[in-house]
PDB file of N, CA and C in Angstrom:
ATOM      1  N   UNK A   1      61.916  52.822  40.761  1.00  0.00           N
ATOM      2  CA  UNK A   1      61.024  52.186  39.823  1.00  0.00           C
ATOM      3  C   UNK A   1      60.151  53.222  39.123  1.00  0.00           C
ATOM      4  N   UNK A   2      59.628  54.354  40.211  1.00  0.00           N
ATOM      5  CA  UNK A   2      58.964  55.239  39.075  1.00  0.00           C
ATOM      6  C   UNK A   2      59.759  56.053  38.288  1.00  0.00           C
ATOM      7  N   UNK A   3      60.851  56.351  38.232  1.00  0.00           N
ATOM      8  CA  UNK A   3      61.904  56.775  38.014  1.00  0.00           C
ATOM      9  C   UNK A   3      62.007  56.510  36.458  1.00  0.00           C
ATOM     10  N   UNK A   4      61.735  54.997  36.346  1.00  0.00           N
ATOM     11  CA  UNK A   4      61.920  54.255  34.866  1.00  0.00           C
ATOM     12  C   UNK A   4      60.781  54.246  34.196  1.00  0.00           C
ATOM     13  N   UNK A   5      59.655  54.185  35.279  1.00  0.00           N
ATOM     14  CA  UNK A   5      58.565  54.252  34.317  1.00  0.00           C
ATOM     15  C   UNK A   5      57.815  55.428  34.019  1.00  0.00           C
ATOM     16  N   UNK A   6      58.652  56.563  34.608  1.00  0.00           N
ATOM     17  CA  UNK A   6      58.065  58.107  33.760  1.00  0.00           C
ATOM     18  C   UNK A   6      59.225  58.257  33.037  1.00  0.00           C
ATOM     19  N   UNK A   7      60.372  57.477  32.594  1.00  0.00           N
ATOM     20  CA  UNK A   7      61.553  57.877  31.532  1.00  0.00           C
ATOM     21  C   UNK A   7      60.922  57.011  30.447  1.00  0.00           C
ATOM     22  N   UNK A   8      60.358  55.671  30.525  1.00  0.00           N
ATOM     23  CA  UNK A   8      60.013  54.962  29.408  1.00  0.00           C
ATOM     24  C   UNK A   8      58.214  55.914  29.274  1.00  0.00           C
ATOM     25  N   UNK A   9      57.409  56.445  29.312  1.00  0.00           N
ATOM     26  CA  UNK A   9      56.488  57.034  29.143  1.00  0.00           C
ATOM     27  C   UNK A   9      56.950  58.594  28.567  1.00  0.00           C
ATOM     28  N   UNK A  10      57.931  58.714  28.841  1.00  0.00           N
ATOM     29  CA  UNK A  10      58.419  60.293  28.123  1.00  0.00           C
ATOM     30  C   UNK A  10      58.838  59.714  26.687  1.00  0.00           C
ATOM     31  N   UNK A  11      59.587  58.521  26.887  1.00  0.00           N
ATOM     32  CA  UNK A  11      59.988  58.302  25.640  1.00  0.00           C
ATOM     33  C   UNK A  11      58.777  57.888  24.797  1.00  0.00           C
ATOM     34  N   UNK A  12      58.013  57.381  25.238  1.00  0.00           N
ATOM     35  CA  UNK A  12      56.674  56.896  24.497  1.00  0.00           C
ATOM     36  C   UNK A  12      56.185  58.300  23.671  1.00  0.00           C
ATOM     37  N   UNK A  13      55.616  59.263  24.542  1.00  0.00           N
ATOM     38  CA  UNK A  13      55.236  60.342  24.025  1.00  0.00           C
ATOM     39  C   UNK A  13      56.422  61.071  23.040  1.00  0.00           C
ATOM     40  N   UNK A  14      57.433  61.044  23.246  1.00  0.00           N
ATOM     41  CA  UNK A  14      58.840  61.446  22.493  1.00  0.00           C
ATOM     42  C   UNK A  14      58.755  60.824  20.932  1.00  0.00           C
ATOM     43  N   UNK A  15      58.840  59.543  21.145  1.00  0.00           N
ATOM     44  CA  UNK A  15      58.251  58.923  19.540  1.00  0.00           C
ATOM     45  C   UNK A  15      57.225  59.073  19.305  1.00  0.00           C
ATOM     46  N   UNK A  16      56.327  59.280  19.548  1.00  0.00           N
ATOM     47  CA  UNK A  16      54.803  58.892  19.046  1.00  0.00           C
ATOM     48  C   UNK A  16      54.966  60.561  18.440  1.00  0.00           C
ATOM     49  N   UNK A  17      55.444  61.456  19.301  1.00  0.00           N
ATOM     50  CA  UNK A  17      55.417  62.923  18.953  1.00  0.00           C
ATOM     51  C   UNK A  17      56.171  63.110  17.574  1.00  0.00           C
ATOM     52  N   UNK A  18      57.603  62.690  17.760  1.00  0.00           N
ATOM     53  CA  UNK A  18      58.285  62.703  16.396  1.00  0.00           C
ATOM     54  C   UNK A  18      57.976  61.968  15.355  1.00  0.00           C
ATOM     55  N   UNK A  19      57.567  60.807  15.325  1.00  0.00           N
ATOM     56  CA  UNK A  19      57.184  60.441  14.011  1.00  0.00           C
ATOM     57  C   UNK A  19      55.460  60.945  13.605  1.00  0.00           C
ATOM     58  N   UNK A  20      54.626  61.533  14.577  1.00  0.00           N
ATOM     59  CA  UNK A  20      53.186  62.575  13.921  1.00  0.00           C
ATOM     60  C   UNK A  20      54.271  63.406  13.012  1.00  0.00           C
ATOM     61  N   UNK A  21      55.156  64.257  13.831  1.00  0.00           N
ATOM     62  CA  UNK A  21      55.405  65.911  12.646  1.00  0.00           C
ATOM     63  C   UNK A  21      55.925  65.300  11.726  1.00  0.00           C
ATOM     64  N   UNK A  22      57.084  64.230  12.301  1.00  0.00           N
ATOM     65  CA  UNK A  22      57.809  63.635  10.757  1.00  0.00           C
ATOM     66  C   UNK A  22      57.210  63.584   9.854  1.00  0.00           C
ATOM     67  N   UNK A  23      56.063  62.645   9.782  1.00  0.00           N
ATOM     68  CA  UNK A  23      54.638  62.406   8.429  1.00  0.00           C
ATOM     69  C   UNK A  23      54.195  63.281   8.078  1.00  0.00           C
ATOM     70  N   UNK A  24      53.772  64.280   8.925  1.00  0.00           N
ATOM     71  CA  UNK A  24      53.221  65.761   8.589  1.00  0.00           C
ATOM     72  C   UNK A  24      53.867  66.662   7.658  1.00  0.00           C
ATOM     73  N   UNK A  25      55.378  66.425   8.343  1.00  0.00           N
ATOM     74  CA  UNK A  25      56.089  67.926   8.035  1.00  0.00           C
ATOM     75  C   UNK A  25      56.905  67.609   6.966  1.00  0.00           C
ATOM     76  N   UNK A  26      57.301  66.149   6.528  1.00  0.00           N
ATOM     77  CA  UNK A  26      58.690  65.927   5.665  1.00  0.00           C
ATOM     78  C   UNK A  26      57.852  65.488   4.341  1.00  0.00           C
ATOM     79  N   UNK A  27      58.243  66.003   3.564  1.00  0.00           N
ATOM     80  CA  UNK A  27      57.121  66.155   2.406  1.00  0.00           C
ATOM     81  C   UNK A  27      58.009  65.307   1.448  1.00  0.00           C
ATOM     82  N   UNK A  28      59.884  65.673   1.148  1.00  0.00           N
ATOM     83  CA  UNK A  28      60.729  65.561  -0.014  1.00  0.00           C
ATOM     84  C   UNK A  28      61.718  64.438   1.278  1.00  0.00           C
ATOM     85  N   UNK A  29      62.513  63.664  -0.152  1.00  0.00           N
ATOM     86  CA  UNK A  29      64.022  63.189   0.571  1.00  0.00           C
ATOM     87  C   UNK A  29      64.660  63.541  -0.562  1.00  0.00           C
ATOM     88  N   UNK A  30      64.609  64.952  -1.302  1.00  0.00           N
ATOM     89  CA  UNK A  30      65.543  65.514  -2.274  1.00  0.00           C
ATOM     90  C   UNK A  30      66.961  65.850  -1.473  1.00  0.00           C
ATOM     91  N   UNK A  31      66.764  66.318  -0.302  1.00  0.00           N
ATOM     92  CA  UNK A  31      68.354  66.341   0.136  1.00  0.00           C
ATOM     93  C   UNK A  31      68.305  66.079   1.767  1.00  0.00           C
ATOM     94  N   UNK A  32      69.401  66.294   2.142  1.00  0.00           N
ATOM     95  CA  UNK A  32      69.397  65.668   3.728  1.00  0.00           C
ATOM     96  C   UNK A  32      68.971  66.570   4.958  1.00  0.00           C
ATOM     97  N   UNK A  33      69.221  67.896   4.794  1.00  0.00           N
ATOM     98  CA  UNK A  33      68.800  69.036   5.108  1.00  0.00           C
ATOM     99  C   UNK A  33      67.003  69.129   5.198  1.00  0.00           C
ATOM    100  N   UNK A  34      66.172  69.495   5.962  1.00  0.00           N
ATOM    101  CA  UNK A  34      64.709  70.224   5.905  1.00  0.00           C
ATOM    102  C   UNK A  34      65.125  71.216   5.165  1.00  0.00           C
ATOM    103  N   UNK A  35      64.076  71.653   4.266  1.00  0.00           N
ATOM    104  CA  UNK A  35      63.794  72.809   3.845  1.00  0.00           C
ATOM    105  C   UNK A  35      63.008  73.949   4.508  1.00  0.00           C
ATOM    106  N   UNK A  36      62.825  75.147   4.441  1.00  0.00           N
ATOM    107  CA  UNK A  36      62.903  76.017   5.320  1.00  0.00           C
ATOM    108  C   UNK A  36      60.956  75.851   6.140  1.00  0.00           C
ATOM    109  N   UNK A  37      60.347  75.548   4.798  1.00  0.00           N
ATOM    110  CA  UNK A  37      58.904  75.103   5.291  1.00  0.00           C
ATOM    111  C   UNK A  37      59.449  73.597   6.138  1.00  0.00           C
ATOM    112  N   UNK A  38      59.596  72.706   5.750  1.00  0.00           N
ATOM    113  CA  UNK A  38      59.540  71.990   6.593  1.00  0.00           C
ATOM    114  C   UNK A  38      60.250  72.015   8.123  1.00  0.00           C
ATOM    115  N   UNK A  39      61.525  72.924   8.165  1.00  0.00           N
ATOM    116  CA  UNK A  39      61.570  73.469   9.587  1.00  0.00           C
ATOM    117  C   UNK A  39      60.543  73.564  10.137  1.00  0.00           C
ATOM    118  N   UNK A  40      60.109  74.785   9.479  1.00  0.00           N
ATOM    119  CA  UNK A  40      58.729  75.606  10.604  1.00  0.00           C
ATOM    120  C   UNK A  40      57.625  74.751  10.332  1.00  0.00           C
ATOM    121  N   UNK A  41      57.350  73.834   9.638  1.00  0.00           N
ATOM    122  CA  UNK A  41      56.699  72.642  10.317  1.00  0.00           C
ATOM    123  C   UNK A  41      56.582  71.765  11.509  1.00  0.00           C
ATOM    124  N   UNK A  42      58.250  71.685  11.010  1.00  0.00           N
ATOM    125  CA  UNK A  42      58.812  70.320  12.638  1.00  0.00           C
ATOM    126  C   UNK A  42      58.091  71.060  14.142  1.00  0.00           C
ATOM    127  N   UNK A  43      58.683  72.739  13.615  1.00  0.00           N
ATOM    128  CA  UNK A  43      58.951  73.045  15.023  1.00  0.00           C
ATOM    129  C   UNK A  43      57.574  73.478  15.298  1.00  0.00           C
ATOM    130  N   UNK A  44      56.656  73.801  14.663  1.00  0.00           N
ATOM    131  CA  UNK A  44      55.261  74.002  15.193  1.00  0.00           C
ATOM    132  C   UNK A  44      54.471  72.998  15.138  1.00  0.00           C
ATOM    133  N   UNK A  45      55.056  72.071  14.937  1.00  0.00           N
ATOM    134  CA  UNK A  45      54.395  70.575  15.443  1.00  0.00           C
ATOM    135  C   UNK A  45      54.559  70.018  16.499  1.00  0.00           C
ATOM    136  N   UNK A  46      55.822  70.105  16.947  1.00  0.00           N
ATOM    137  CA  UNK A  46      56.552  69.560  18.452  1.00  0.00           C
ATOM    138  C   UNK A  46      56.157  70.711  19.333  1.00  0.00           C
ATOM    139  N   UNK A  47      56.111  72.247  19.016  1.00  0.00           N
ATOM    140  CA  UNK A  47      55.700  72.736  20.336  1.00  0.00           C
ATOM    141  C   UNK A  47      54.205  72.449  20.402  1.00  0.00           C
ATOM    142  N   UNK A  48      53.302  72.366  19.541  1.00  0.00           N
ATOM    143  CA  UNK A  48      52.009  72.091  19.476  1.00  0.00           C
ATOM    144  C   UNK A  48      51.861  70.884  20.413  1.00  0.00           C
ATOM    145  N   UNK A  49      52.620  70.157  19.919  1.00  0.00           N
ATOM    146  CA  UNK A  49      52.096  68.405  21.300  1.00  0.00           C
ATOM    147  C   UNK A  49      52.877  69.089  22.332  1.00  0.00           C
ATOM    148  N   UNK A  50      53.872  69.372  22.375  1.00  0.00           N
ATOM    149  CA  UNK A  50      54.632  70.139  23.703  1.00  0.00           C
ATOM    150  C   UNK A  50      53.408  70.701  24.774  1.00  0.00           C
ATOM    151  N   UNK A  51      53.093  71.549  24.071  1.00  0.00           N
ATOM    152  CA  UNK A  51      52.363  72.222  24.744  1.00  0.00           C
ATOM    153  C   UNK A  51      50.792  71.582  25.335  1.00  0.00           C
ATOM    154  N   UNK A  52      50.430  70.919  24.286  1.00  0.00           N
ATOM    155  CA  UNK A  52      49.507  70.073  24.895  1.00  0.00           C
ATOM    156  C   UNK A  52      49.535  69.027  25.620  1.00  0.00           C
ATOM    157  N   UNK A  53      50.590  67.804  25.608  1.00  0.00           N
ATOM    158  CA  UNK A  53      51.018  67.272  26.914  1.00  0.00           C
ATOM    159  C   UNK A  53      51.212  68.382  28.238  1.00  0.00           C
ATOM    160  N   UNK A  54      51.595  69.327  27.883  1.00  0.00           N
ATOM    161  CA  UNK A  54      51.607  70.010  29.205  1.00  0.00           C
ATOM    162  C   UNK A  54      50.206  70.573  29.999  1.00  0.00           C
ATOM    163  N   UNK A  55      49.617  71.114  29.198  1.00  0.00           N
ATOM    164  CA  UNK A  55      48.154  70.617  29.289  1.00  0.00           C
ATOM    165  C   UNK A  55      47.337  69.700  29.950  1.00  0.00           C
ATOM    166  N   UNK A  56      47.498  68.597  29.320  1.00  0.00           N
ATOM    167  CA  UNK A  56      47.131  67.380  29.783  1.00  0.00           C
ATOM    168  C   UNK A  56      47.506  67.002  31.063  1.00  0.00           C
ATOM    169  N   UNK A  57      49.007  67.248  31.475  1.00  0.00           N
ATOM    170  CA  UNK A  57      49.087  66.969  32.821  1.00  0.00           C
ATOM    171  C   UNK A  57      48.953  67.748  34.118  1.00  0.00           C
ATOM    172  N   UNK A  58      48.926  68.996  33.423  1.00  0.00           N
ATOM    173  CA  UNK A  58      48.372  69.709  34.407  1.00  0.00           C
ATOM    174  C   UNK A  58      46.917  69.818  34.943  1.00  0.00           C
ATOM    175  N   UNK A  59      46.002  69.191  34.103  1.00  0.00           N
ATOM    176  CA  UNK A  59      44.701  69.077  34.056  1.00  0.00           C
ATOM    177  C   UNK A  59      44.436  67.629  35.129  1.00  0.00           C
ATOM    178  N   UNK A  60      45.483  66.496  34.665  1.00  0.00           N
ATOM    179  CA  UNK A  60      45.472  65.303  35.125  1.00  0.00           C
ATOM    180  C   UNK A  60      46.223  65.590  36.699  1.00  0.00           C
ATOM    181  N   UNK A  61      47.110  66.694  37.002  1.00  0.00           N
ATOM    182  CA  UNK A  61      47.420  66.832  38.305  1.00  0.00           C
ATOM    183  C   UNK A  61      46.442  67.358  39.181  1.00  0.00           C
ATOM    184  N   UNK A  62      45.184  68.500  38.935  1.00  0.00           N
ATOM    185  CA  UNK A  62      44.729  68.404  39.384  1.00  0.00           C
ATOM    186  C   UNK A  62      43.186  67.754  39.678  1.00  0.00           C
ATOM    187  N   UNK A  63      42.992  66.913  38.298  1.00  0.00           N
ATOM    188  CA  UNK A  63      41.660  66.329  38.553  1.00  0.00           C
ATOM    189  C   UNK A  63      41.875  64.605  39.338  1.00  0.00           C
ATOM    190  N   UNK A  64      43.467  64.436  39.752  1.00  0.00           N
ATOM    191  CA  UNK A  64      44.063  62.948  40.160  1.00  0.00           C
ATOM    192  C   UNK A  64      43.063  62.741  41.610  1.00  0.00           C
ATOM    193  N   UNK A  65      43.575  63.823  42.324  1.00  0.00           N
ATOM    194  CA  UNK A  65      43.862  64.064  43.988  1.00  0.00           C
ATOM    195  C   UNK A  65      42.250  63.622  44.031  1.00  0.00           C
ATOM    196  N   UNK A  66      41.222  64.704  43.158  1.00  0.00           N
ATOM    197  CA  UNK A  66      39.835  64.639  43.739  1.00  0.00           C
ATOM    198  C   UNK A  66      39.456  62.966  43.390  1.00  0.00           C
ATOM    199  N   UNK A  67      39.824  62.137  42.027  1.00  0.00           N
ATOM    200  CA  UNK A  67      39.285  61.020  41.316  1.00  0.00           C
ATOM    201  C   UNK A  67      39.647  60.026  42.620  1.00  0.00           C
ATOM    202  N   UNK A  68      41.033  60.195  43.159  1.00  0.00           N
ATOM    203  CA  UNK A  68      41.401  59.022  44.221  1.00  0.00           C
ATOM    204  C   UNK A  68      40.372  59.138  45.379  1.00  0.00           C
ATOM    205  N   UNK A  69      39.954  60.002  45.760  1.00  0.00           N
ATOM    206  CA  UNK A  69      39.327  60.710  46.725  1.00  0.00           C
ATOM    207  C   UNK A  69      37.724  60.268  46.520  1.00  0.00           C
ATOM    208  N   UNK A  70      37.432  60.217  45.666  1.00  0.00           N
ATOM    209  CA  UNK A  70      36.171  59.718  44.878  1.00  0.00           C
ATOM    210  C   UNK A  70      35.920  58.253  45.196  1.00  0.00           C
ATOM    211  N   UNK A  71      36.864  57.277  44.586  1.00  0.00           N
ATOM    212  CA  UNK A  71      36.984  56.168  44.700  1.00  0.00           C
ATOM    213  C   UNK A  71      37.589  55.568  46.215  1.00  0.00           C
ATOM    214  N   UNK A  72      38.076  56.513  47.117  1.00  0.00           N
ATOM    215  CA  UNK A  72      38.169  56.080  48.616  1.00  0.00           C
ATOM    216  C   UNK A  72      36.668  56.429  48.839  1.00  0.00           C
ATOM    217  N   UNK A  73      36.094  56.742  49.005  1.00  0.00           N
ATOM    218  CA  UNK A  73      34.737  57.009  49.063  1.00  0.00           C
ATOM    219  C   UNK A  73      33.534  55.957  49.021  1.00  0.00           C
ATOM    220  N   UNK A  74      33.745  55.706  47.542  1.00  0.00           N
ATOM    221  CA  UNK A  74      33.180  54.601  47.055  1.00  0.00           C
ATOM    222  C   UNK A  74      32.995  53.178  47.620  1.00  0.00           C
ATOM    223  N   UNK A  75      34.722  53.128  48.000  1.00  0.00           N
ATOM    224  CA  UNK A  75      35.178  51.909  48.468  1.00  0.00           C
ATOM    225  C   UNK A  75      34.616  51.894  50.226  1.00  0.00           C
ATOM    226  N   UNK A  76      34.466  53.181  50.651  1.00  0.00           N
ATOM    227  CA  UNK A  76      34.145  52.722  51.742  1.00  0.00           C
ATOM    228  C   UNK A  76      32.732  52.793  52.230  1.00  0.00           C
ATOM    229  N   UNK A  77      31.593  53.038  51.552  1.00  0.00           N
ATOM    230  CA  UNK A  77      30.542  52.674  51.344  1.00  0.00           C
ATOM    231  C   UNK A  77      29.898  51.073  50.877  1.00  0.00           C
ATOM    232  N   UNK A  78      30.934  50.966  49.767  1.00  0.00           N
ATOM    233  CA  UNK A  78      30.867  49.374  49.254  1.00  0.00           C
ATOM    234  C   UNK A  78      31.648  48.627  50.405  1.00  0.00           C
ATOM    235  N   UNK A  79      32.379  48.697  51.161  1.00  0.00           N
ATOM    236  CA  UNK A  79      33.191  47.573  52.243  1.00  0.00           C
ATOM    237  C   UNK A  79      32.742  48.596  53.898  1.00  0.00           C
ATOM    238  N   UNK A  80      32.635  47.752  54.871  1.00  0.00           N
ATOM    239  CA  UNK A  80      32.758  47.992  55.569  1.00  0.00           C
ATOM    240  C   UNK A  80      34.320  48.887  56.046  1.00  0.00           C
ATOM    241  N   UNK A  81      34.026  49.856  56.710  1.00  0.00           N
ATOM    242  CA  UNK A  81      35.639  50.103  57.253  1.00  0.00           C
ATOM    243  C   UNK A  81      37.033  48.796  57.675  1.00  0.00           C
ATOM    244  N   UNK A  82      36.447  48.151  58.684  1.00  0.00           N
ATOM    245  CA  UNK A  82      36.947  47.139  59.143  1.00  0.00           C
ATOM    246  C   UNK A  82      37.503  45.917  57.671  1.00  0.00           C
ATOM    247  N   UNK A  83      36.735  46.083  56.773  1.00  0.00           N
ATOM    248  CA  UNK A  83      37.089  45.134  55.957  1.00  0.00           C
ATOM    249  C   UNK A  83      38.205  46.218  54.778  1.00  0.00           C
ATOM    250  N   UNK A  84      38.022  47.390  54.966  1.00  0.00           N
ATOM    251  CA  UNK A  84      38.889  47.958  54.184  1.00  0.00           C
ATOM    252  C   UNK A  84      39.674  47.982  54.778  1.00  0.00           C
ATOM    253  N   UNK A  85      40.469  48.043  56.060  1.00  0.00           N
ATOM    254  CA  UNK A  85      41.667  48.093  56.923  1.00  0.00           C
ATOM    255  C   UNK A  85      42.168  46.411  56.873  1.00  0.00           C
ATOM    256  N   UNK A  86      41.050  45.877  56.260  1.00  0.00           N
ATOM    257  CA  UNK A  86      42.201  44.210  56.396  1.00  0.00           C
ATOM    258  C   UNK A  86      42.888  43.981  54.981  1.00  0.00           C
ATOM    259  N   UNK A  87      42.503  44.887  54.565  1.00  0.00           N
ATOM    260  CA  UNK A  87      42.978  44.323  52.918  1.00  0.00           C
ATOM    261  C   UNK A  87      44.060  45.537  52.655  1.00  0.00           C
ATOM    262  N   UNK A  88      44.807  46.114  53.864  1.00  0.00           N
ATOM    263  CA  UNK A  88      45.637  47.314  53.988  1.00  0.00           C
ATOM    264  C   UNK A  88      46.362  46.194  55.551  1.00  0.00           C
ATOM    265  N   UNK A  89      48.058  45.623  55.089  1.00  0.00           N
ATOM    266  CA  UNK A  89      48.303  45.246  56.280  1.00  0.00           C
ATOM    267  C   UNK A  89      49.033  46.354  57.598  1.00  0.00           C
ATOM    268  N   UNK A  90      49.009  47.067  56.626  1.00  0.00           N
ATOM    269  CA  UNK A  90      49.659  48.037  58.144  1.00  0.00           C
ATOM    270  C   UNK A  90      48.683  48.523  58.953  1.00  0.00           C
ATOM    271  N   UNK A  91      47.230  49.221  58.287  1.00  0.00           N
ATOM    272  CA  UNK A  91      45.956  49.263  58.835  1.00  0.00           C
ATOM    273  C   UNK A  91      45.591  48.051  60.250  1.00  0.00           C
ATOM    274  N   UNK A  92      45.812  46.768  59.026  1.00  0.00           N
ATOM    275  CA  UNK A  92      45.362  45.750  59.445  1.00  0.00           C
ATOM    276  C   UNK A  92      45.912  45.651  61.017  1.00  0.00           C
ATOM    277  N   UNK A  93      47.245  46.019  60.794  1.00  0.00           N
ATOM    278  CA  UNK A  93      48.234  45.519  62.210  1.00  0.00           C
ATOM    279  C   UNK A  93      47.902  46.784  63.388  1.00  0.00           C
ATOM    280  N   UNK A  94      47.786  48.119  62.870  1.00  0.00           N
ATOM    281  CA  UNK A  94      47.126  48.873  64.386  1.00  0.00           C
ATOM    282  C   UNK A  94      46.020  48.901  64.837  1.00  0.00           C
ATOM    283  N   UNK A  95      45.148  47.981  63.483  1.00  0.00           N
ATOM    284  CA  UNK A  95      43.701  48.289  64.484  1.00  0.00           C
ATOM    285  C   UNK A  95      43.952  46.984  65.323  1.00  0.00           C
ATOM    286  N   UNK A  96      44.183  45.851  65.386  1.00  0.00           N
ATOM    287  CA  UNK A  96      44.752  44.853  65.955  1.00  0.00           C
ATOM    288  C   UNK A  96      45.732  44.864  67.444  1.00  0.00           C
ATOM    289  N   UNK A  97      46.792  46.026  67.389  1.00  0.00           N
ATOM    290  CA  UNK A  97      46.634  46.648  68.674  1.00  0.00           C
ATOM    291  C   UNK A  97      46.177  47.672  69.523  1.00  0.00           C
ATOM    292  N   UNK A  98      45.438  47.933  68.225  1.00  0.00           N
ATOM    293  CA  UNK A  98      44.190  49.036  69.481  1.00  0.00           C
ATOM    294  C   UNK A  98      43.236  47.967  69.563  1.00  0.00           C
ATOM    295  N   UNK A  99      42.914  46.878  69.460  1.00  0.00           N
ATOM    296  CA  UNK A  99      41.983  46.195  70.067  1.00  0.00           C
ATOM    297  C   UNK A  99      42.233  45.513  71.024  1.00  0.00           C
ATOM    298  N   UNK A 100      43.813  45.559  71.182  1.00  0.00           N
ATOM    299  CA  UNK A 100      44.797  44.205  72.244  1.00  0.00           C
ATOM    300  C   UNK A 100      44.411  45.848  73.652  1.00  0.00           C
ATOM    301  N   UNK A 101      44.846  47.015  73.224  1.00  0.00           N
ATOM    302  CA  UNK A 101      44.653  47.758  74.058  1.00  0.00           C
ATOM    303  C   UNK A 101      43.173  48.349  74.811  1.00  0.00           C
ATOM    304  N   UNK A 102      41.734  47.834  73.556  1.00  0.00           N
ATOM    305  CA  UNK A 102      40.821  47.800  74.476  1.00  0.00           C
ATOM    306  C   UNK A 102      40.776  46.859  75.480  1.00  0.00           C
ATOM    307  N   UNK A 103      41.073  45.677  74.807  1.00  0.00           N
ATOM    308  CA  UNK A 103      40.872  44.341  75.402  1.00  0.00           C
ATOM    309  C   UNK A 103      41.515  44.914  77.019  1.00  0.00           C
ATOM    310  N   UNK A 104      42.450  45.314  76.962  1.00  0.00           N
ATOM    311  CA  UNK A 104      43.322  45.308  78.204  1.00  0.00           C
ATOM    312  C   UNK A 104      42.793  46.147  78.667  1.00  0.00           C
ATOM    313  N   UNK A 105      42.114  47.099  78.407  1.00  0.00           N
ATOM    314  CA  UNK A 105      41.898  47.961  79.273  1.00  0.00           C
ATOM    315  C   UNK A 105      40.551  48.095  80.107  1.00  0.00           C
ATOM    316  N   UNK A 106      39.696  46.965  79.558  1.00  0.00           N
ATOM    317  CA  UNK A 106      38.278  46.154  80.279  1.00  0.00           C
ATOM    318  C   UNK A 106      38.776  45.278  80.955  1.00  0.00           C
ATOM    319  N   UNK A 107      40.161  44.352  80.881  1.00  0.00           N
ATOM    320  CA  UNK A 107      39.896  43.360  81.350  1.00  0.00           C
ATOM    321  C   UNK A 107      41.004  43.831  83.245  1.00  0.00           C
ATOM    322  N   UNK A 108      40.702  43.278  83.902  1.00  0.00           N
ATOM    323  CA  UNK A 108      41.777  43.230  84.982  1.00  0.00           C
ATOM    324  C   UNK A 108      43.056  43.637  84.723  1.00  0.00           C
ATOM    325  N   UNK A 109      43.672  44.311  85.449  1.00  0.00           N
ATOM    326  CA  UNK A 109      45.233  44.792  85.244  1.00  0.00           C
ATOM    327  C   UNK A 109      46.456  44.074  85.450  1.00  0.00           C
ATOM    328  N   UNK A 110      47.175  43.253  84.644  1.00  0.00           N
ATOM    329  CA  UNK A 110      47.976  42.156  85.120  1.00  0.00           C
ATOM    330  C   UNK A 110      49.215  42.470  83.835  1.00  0.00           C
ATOM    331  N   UNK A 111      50.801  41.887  84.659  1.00  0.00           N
ATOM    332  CA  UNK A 111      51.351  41.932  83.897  1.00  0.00           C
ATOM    333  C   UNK A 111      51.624  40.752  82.963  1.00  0.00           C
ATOM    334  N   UNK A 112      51.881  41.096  81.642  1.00  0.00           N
ATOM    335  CA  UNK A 112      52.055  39.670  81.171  1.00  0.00           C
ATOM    336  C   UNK A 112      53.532  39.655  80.236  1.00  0.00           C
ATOM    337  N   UNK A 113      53.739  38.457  80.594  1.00  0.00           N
ATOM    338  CA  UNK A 113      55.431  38.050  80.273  1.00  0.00           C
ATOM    339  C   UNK A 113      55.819  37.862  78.617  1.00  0.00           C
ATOM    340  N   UNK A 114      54.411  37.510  78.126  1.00  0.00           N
ATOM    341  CA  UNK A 114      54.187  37.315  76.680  1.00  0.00           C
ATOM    342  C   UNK A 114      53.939  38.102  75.724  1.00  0.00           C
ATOM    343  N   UNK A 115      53.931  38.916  75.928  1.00  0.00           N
ATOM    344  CA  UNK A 115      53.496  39.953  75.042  1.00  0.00           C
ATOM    345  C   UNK A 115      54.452  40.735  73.892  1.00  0.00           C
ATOM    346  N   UNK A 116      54.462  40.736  72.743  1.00  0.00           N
ATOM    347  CA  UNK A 116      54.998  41.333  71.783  1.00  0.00           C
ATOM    348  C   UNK A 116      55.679  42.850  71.792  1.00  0.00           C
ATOM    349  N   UNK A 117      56.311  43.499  70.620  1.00  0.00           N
ATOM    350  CA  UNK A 117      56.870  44.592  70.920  1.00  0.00           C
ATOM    351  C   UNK A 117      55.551  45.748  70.302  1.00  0.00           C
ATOM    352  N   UNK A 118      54.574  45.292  69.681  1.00  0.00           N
ATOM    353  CA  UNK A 118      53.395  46.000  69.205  1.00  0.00           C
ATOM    354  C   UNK A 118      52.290  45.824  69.974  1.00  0.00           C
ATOM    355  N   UNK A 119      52.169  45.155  71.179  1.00  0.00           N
ATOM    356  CA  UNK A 119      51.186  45.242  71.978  1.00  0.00           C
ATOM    357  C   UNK A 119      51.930  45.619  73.553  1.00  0.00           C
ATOM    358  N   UNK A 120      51.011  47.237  73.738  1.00  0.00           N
ATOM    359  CA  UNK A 120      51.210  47.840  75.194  1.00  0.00           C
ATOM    360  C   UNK A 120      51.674  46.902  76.569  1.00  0.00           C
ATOM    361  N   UNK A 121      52.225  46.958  77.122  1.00  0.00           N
ATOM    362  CA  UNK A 121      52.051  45.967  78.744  1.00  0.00           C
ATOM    363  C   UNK A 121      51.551  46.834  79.429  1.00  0.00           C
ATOM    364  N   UNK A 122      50.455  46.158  80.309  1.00  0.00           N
ATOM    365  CA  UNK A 122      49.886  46.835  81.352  1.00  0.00           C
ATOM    366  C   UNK A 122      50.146  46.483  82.283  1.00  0.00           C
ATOM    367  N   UNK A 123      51.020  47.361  83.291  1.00  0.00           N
ATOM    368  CA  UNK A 123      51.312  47.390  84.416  1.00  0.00           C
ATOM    369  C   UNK A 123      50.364  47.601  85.573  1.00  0.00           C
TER     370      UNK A 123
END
């Protein structure tokens, strides 16, 4: 799936890129050919965004890591821990047997016949 949606986002930037120089750079439709200015138009137009998308994501690779990092932060100031692990079900499901495993481990030592494949038996 991300697969498609960084091929349809390349293509986004791909058009949006070619039709800027197109407007820029194609001045005549006297013949079918660019003329030699409008070559070195095209092509210092496309490496120009070239180069600045590259830019851009290199800037966006490393300012991502700290922004997520920011906003885990945030979030766990605004929610309790416990309430941020319920709204995460895999969270949700080990703190759930580390609590089956406090539980068990205050309460008397007994085996029990019922018990799931995610909660310990205490022997």
């Amino acid at each position: 799936m991300d697969a498609l949606r960084n091929f349809k986002d390349f293509l986004l930037v791909f058009n949006k890129m070619s039709e800027t120089c197109f407007t820029r750079c194609v001045n005549t439709f006297q013949t079918r050919e660019l003329t030699e200015d409008e070559d070195k138009c095209v092509e210092m137009c496309s490496t120009k965004n070239i180069r600045v998308n590259h830019k851009i994501m290199s800037v966006y690779m490393e300012v991502q890591p700290l922004i997520v990092q920011k906003r885990v932060e945030e979030m766990e100031k605004l929610n309790p821990p416990q309430a941020v692990a319920e709204t995460i079900p895999e969270v949700a499901e080990i703190n759930t047997v580390a609590q089956s495993v406090i539980i068990a481990e205050t309460e008397p030592q007994h085996v029990s016949q019922e018990t799931s494949s995610l909660e310990p038996q205490v022997v």
